[in-house]
N, C-alpha and C. Protein backbone atom coordinates (compact mmCIF):
# COMPACT_ATOMS: atom_id res chain seq x y z
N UNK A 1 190.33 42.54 14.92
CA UNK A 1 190.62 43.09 16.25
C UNK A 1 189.74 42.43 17.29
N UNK A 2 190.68 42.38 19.26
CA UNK A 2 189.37 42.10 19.56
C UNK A 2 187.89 42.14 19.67
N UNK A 3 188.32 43.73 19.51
CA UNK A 3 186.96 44.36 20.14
C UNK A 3 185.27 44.23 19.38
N UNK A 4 186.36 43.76 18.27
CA UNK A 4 184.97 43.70 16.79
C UNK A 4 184.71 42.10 17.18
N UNK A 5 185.46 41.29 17.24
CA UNK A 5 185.03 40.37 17.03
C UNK A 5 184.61 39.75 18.58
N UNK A 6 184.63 40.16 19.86
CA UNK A 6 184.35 40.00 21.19
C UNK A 6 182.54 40.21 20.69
N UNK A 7 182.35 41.27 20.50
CA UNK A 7 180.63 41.50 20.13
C UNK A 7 179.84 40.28 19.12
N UNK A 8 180.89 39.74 18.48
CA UNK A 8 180.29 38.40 17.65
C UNK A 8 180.23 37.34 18.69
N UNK A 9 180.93 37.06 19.79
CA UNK A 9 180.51 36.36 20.78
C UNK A 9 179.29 36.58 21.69
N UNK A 10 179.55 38.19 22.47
CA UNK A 10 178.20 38.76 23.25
C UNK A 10 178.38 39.29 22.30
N UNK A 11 176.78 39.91 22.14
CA UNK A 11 176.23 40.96 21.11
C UNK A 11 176.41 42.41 22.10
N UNK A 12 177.07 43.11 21.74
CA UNK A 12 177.08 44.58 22.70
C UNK A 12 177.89 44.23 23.70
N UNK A 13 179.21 43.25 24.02
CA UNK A 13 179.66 43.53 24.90
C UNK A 13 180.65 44.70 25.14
N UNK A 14 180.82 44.83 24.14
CA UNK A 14 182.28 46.34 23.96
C UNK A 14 181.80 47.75 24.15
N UNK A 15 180.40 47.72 24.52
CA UNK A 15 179.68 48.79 25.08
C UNK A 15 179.57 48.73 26.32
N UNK A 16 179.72 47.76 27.17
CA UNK A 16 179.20 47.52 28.95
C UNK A 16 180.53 48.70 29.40
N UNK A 17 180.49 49.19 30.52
CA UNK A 17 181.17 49.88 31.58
C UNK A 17 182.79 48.92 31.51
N UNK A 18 182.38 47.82 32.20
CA UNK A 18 183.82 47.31 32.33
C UNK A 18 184.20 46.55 31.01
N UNK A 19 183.69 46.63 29.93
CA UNK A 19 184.78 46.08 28.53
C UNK A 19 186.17 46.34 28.55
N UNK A 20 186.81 47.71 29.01
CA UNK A 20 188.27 47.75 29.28
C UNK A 20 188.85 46.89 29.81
N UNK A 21 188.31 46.85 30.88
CA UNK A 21 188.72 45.87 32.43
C UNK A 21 188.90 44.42 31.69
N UNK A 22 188.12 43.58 31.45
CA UNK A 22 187.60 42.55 31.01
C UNK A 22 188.79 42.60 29.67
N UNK A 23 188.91 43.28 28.53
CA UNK A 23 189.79 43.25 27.44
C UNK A 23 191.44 43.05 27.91
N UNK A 24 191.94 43.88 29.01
CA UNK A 24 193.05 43.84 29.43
C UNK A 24 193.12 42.41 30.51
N UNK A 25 191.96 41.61 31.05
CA UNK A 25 192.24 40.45 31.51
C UNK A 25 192.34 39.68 30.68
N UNK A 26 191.46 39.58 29.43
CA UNK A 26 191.55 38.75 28.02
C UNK A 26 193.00 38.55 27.62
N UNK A 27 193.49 39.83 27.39
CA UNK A 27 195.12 40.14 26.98
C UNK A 27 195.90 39.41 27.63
N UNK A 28 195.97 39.50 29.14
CA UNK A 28 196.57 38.89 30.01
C UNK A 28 196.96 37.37 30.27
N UNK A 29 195.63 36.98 30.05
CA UNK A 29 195.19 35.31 30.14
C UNK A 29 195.68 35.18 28.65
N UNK A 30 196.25 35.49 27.57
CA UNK A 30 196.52 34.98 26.37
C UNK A 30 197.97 35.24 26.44
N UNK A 31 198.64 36.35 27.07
CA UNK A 31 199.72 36.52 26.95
C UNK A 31 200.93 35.16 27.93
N UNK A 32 199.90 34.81 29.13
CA UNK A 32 200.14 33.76 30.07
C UNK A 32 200.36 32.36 28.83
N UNK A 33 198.85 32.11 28.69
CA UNK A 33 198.67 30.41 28.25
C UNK A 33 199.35 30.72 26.39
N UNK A 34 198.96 31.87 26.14
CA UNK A 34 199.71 31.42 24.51
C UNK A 34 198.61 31.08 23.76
N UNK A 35 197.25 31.27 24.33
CA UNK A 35 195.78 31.06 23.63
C UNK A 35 195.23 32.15 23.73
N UNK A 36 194.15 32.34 21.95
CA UNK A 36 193.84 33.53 21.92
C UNK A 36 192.78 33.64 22.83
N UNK A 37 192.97 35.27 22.99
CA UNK A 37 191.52 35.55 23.64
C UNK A 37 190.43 35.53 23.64
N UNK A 38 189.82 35.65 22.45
CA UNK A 38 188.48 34.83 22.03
C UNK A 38 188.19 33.94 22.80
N UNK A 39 189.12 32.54 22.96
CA UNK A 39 188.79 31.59 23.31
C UNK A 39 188.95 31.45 24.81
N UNK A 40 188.97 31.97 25.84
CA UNK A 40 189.05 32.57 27.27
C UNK A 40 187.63 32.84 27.07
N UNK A 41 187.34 34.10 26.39
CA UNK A 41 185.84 34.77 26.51
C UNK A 41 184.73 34.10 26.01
N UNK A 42 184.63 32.86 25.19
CA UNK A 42 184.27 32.16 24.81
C UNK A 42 183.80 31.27 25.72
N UNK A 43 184.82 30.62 26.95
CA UNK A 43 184.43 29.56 27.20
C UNK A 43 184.10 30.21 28.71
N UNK A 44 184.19 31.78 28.88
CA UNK A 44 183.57 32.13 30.04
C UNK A 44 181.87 32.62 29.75
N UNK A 45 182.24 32.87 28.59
CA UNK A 45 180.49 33.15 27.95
C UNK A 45 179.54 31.86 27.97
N UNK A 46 180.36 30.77 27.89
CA UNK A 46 179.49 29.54 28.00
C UNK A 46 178.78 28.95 29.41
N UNK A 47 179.03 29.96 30.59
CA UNK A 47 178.13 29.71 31.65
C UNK A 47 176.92 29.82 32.01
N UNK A 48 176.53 30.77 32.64
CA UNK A 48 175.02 30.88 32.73
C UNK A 48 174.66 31.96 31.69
N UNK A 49 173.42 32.42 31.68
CA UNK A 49 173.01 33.40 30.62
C UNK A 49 173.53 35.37 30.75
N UNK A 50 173.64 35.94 30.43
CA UNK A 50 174.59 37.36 31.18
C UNK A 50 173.27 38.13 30.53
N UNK A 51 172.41 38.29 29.56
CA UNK A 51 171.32 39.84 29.08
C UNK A 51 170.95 40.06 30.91
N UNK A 52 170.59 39.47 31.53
CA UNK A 52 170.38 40.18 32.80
C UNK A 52 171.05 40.97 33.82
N UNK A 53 171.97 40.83 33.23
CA UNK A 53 173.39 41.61 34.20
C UNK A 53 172.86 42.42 33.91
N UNK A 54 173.81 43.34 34.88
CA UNK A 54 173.86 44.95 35.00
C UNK A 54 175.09 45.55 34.19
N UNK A 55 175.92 44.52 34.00
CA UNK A 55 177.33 44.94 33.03
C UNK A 55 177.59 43.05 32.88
N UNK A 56 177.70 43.07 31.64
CA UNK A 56 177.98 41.38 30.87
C UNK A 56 179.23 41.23 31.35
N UNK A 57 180.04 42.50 31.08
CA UNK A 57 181.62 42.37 30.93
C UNK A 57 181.75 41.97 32.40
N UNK A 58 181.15 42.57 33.27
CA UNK A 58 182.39 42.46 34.68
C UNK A 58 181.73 41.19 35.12
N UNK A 59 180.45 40.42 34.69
CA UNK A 59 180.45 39.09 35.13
C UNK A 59 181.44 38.31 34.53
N UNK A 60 181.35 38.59 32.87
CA UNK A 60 182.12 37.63 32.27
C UNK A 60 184.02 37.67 33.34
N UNK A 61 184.28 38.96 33.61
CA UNK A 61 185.53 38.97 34.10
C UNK A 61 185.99 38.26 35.09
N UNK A 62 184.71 38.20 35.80
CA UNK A 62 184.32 37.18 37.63
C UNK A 62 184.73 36.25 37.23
N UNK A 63 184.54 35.75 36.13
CA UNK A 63 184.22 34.20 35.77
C UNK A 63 185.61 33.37 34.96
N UNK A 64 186.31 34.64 34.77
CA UNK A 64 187.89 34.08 33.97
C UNK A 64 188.64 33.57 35.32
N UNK A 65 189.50 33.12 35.08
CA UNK A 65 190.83 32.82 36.01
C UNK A 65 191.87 34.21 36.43
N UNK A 66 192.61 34.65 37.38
CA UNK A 66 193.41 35.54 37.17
C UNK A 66 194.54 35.06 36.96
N UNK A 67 195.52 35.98 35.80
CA UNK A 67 196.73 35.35 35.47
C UNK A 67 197.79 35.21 36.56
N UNK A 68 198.39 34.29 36.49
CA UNK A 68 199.34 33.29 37.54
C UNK A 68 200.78 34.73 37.35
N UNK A 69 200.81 35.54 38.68
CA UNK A 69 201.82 36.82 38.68
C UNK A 69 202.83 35.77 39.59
N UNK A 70 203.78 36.94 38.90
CA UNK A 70 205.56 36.56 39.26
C UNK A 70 205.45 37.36 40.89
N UNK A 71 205.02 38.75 40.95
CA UNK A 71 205.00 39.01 42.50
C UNK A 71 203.99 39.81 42.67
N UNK A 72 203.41 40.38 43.76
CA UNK A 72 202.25 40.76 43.86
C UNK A 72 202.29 42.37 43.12
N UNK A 73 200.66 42.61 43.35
CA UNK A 73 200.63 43.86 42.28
C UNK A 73 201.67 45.25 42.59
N UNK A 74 201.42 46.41 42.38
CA UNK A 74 201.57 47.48 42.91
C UNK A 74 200.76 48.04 44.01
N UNK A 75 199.60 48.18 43.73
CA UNK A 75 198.18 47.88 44.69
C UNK A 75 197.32 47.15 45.15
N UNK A 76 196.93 46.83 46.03
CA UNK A 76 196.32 45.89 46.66
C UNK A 76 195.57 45.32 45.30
N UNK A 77 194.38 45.87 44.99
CA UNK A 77 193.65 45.78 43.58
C UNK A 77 194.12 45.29 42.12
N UNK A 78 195.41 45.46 42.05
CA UNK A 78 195.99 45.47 41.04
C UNK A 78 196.41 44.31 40.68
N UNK A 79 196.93 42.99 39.98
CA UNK A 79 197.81 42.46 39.33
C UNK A 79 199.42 42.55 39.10
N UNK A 80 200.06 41.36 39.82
CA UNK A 80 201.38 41.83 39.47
C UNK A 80 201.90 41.32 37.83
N UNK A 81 202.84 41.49 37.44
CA UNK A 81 203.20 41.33 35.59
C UNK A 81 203.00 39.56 36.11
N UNK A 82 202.05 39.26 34.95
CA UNK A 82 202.23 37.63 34.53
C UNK A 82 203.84 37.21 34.20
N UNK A 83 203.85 35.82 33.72
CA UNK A 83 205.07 35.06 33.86
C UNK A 83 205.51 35.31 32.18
N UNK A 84 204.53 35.64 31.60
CA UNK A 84 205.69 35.67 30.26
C UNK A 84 205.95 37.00 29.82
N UNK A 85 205.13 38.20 30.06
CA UNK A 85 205.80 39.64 29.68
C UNK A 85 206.91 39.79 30.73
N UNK A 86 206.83 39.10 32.14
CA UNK A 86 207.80 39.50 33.33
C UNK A 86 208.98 39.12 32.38
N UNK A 87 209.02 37.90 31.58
CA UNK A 87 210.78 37.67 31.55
C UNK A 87 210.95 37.88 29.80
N UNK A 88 210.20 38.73 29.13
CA UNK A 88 210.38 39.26 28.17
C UNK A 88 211.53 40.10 28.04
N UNK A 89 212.20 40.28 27.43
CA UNK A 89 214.05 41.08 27.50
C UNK A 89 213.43 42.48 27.54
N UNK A 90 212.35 43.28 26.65
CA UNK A 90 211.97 44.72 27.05
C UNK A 90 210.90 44.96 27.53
N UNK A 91 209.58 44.00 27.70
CA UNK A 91 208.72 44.48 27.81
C UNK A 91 208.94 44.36 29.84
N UNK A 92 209.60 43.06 29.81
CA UNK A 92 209.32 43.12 31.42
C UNK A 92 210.27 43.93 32.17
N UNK A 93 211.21 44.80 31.37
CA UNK A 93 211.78 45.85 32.09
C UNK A 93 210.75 47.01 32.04
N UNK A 94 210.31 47.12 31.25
CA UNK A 94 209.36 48.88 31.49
C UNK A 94 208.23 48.18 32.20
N UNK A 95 207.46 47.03 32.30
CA UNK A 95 206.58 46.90 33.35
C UNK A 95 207.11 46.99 34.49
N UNK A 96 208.09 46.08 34.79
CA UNK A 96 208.86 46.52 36.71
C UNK A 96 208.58 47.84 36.78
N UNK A 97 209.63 49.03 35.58
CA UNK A 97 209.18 50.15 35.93
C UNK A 97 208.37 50.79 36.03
N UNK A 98 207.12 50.55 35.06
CA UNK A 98 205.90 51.51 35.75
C UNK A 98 205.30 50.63 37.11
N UNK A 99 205.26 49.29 37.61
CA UNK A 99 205.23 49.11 38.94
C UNK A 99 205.72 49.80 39.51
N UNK A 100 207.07 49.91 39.81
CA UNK A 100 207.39 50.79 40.31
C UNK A 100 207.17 52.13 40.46
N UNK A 101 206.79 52.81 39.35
CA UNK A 101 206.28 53.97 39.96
C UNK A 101 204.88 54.05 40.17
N UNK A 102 204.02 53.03 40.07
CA UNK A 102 202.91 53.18 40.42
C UNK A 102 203.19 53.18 42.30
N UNK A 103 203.84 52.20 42.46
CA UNK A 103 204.29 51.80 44.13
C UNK A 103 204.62 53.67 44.67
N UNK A 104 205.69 53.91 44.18
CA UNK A 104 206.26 54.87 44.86
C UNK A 104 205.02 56.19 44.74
N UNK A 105 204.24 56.43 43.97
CA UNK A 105 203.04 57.62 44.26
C UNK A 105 202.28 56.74 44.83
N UNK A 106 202.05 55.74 45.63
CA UNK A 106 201.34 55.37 46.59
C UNK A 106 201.49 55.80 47.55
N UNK A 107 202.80 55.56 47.50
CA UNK A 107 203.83 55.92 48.83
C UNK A 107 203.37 57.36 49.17
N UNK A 108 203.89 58.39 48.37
CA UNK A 108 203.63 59.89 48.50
C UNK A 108 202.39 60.03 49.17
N UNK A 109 201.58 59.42 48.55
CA UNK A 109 199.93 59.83 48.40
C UNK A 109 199.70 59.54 49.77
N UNK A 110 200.14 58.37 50.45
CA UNK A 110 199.73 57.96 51.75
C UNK A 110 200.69 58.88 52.61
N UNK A 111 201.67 59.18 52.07
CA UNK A 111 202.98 60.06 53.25
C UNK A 111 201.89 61.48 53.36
N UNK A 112 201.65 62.05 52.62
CA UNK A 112 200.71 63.46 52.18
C UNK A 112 199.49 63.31 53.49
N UNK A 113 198.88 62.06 52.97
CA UNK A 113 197.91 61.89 53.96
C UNK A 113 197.56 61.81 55.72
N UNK A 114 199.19 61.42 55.62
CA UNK A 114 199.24 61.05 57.24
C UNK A 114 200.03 62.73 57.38
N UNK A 115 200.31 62.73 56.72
CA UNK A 115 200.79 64.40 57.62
C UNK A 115 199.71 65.66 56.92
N UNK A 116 198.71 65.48 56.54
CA UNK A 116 197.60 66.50 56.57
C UNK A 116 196.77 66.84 57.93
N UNK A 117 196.77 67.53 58.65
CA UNK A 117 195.49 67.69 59.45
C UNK A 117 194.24 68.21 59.42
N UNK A 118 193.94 68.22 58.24
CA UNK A 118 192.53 68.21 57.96
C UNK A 118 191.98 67.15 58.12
N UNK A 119 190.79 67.00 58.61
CA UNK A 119 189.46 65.72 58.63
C UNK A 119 189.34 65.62 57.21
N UNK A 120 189.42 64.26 56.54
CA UNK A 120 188.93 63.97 55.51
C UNK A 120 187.57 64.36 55.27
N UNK A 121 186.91 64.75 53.97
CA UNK A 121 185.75 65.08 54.04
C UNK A 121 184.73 64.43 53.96
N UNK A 122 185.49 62.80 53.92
CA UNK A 122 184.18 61.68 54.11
C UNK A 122 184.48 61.24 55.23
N UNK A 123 185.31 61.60 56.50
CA UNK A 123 184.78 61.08 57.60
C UNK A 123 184.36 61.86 58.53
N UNK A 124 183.31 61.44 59.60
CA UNK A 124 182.34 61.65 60.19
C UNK A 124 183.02 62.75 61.00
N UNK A 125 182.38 63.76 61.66
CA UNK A 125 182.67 64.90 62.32
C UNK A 125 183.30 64.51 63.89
N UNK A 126 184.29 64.76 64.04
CA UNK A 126 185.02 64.52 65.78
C UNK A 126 185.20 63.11 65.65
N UNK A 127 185.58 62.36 64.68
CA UNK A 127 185.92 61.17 64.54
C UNK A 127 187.19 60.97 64.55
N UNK A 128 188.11 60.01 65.03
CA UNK A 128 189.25 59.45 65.30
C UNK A 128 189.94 58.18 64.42
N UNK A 129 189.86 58.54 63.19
CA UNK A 129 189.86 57.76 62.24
C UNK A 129 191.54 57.32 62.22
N UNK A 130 192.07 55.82 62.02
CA UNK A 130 193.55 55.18 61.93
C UNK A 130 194.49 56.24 61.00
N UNK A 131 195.18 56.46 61.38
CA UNK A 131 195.88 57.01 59.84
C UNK A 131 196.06 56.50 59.05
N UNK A 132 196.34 54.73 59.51
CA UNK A 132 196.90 53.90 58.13
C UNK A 132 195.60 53.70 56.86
N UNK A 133 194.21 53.80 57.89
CA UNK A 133 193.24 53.72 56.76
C UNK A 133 192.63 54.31 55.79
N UNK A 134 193.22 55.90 56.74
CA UNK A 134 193.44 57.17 55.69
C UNK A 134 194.27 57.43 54.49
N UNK A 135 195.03 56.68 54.78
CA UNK A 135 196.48 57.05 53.77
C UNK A 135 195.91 55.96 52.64
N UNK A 136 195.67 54.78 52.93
CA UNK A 136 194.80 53.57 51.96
C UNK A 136 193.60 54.30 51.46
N UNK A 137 192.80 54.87 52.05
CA UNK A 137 191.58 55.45 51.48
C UNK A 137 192.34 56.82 50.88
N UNK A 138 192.95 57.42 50.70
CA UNK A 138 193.39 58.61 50.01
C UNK A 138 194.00 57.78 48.70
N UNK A 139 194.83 56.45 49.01
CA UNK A 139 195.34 55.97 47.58
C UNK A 139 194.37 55.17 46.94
N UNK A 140 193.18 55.41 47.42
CA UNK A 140 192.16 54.07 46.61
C UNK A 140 191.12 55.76 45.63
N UNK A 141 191.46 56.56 46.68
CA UNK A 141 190.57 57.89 46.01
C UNK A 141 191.46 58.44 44.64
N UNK A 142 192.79 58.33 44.93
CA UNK A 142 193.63 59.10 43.98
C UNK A 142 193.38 58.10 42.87
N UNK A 143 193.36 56.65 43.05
CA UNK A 143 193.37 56.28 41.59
C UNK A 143 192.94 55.73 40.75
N UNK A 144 191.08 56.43 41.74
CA UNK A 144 190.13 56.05 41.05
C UNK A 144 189.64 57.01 40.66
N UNK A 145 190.40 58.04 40.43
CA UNK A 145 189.72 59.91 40.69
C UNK A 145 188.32 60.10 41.27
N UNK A 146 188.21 59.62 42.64
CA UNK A 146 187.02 60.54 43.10
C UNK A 146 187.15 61.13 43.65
N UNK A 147 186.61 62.16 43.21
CA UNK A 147 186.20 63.86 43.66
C UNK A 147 186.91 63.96 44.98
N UNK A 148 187.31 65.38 45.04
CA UNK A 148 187.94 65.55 47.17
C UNK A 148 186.89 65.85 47.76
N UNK A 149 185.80 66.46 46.86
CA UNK A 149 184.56 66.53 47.85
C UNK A 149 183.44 65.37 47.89
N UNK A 150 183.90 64.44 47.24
CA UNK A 150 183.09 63.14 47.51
C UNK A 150 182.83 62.75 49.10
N UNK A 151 181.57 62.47 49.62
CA UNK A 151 181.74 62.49 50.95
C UNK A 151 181.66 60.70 50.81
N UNK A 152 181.89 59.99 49.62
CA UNK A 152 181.81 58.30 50.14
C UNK A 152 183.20 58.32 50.30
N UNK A 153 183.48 57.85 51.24
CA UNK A 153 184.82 57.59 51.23
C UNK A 153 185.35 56.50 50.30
N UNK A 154 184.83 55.82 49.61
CA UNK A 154 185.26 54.65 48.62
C UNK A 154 184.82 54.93 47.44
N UNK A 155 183.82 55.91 47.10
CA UNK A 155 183.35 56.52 45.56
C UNK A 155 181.80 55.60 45.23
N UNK A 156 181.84 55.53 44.13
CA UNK A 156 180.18 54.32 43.64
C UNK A 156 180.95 52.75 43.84
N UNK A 157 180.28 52.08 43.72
CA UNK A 157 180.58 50.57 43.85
C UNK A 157 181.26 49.83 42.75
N UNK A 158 182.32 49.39 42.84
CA UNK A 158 183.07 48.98 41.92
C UNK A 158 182.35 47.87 41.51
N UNK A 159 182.76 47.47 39.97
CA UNK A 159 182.54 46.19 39.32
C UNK A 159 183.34 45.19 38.78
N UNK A 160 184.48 45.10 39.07
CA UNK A 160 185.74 44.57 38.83
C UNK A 160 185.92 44.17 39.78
N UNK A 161 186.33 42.98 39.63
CA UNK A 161 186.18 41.82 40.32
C UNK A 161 187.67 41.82 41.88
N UNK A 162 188.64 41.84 41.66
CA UNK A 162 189.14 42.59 42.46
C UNK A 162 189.12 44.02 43.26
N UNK A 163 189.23 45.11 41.86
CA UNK A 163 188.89 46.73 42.98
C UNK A 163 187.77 45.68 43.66
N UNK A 164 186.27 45.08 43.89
CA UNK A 164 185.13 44.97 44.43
C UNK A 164 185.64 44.86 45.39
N UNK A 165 186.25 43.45 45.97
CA UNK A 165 187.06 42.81 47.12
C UNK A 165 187.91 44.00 47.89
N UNK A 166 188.58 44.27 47.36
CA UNK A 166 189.24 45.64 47.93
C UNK A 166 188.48 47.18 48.26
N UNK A 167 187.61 46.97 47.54
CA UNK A 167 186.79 48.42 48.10
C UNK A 167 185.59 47.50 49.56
N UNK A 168 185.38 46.46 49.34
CA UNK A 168 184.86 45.69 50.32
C UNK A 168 185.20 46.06 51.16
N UNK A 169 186.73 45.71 51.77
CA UNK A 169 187.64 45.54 52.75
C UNK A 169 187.59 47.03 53.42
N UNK A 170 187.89 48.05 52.59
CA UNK A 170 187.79 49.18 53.01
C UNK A 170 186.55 49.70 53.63
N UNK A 171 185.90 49.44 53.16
CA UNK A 171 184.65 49.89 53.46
C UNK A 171 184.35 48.98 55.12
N UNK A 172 184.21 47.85 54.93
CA UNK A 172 184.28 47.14 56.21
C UNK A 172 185.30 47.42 57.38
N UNK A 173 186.38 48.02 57.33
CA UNK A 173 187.67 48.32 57.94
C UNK A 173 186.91 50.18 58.70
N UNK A 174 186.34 50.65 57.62
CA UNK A 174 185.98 51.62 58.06
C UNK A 174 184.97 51.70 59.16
N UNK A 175 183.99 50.95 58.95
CA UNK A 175 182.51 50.91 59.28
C UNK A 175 182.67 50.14 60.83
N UNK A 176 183.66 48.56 61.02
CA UNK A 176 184.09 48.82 62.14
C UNK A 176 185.56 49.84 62.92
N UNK A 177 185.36 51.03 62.35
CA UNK A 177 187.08 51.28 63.03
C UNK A 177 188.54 50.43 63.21
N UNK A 178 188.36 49.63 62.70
CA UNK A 178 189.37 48.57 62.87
C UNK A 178 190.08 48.60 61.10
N UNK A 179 191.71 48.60 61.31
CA UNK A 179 192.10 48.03 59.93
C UNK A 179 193.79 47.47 60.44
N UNK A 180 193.71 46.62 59.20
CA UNK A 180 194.88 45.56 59.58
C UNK A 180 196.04 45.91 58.52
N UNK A 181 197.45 46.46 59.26
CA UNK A 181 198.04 47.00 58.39
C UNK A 181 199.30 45.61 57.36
N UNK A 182 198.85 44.82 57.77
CA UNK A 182 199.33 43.68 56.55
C UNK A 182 197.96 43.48 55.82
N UNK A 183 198.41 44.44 54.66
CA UNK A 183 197.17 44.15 53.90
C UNK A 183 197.26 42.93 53.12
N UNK A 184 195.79 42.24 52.81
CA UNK A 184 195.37 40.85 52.35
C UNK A 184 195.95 40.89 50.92
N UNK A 185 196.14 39.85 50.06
CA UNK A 185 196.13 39.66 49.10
C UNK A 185 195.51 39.38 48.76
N UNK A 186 194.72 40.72 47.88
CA UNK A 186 193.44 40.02 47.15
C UNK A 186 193.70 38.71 45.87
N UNK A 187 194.10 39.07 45.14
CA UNK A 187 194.48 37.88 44.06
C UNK A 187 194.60 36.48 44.62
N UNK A 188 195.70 36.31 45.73
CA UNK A 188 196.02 35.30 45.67
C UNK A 188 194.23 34.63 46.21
N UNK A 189 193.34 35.47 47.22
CA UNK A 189 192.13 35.05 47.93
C UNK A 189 191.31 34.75 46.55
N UNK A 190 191.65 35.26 45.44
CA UNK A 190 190.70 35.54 44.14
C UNK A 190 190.76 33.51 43.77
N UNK A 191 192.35 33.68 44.08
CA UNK A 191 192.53 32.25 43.24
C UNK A 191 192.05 30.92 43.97
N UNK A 192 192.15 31.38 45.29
CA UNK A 192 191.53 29.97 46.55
C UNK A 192 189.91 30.09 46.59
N UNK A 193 189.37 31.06 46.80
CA UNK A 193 187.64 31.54 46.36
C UNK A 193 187.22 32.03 45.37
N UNK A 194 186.44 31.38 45.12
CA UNK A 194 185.76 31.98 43.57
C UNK A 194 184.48 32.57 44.12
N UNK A 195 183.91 32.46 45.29
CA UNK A 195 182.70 32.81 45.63
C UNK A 195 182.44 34.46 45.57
N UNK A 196 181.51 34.70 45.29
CA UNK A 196 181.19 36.45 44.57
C UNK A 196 180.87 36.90 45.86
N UNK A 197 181.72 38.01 46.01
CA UNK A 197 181.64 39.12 46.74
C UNK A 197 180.51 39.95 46.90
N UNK A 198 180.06 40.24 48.29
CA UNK A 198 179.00 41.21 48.02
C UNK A 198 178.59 42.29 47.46
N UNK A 199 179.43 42.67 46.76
CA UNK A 199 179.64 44.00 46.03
C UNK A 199 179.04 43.29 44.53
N UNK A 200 179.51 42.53 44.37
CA UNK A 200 179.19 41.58 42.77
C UNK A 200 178.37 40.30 42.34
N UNK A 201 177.89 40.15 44.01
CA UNK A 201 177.39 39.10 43.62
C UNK A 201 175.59 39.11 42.67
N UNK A 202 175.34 40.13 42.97
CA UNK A 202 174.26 40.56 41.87
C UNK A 202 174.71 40.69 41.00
N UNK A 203 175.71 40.12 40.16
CA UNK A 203 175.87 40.75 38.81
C UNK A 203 175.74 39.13 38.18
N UNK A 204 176.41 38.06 39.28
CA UNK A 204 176.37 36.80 38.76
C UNK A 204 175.38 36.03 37.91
């Protein structure tokens, strides 16, 4: 299995925080090129030294390629289906569909949001906050489950290499009042910059 034999590469990596994260990009990048995963994690382990990280896994994850998607994710954060489960005869029909319903409780989640009139409880008192950044910050809260009484509006600091970029954005969107409702593509920015985000770049 991977998971036994990923730790014969790093010693203890299937214990770090993001090993999930990192295992399902492994998957991904093998299901794309048709090479096992080992050998992805292998030749991302062969960079600089990782015992100093704060999590091995989510550097090692920084450091893979993201798989080459047929269309963009469901969520900003997310991954859309790579090119070979997309045209798989069953598998890339039930992925469209749970895209799809991941899309459509976005939808809700942000419709809910803009017609609540309550002040969110992480923003600031007599504040005049966008709706559109509310309805984005209510779908970045729903599906990362943090708390309704969390007063960060973005939760602890992500380590995944995308959510990072995307909780970035938010956070910056917030802090100046300003947000841009064609949201960025993170992935495709993932694939033109490799340069580490401030959220991650201590982990490098």
């Amino acid at each position: 299995m991977l998971d036994g034999r990923a730790d014969q590469v790093v010693p203890d990596l299937t214990n770090e925080p993001s090993w999930p994260t990192l295992r399902a990009h492994l998957l991904a990048l093998a299901a794309e090129t048709g090479e096992h995963p080992l050998l992805h994690l292998r030749t991302a382990a062969a960079g600089r030294e990782l015992h100093t990280a704060a999590d091995m896994a989510a550097v090692l994850d920084w450091r893979l390629p993201e798989p080459v998607a047929t269309d963009p994710g469901p969520l900003p954060w997310l991954p859309g289906i790579p090119q070979a489960p997309h045209d798989h005869p069953v598998w890339g029909q039930y992925l469209a569909k749970r895209s799809e319903l991941v899309t459509d409780l976005a939808d809700q989640v942000r419709s809910h949001a803009g017609q609540d009139d309550t002040q969110p409880v992480w923003a600031p008192p007599s504040s005049r906050t966008n709706l559109a950044i509310i309805g984005e910050v209510a779908v970045w809260r729903a599906a990362n489950g943090i708390h309704s009484n969390d007063p960060q509006p973005t939760g602890a600091a992500q380590l995944q290499t995308a959510s990072a970029l995307w909780q970035h954005h938010l956070n910056r969107s917030l802090a100046s009042g300003q947000y841009q409702l064609l949201v960025p593509n993170v992935f495709r920015h993932l694939r033109c910059d490799r340069s580490p985000s401030p959220d991650v770049r201590h982990l490098a």
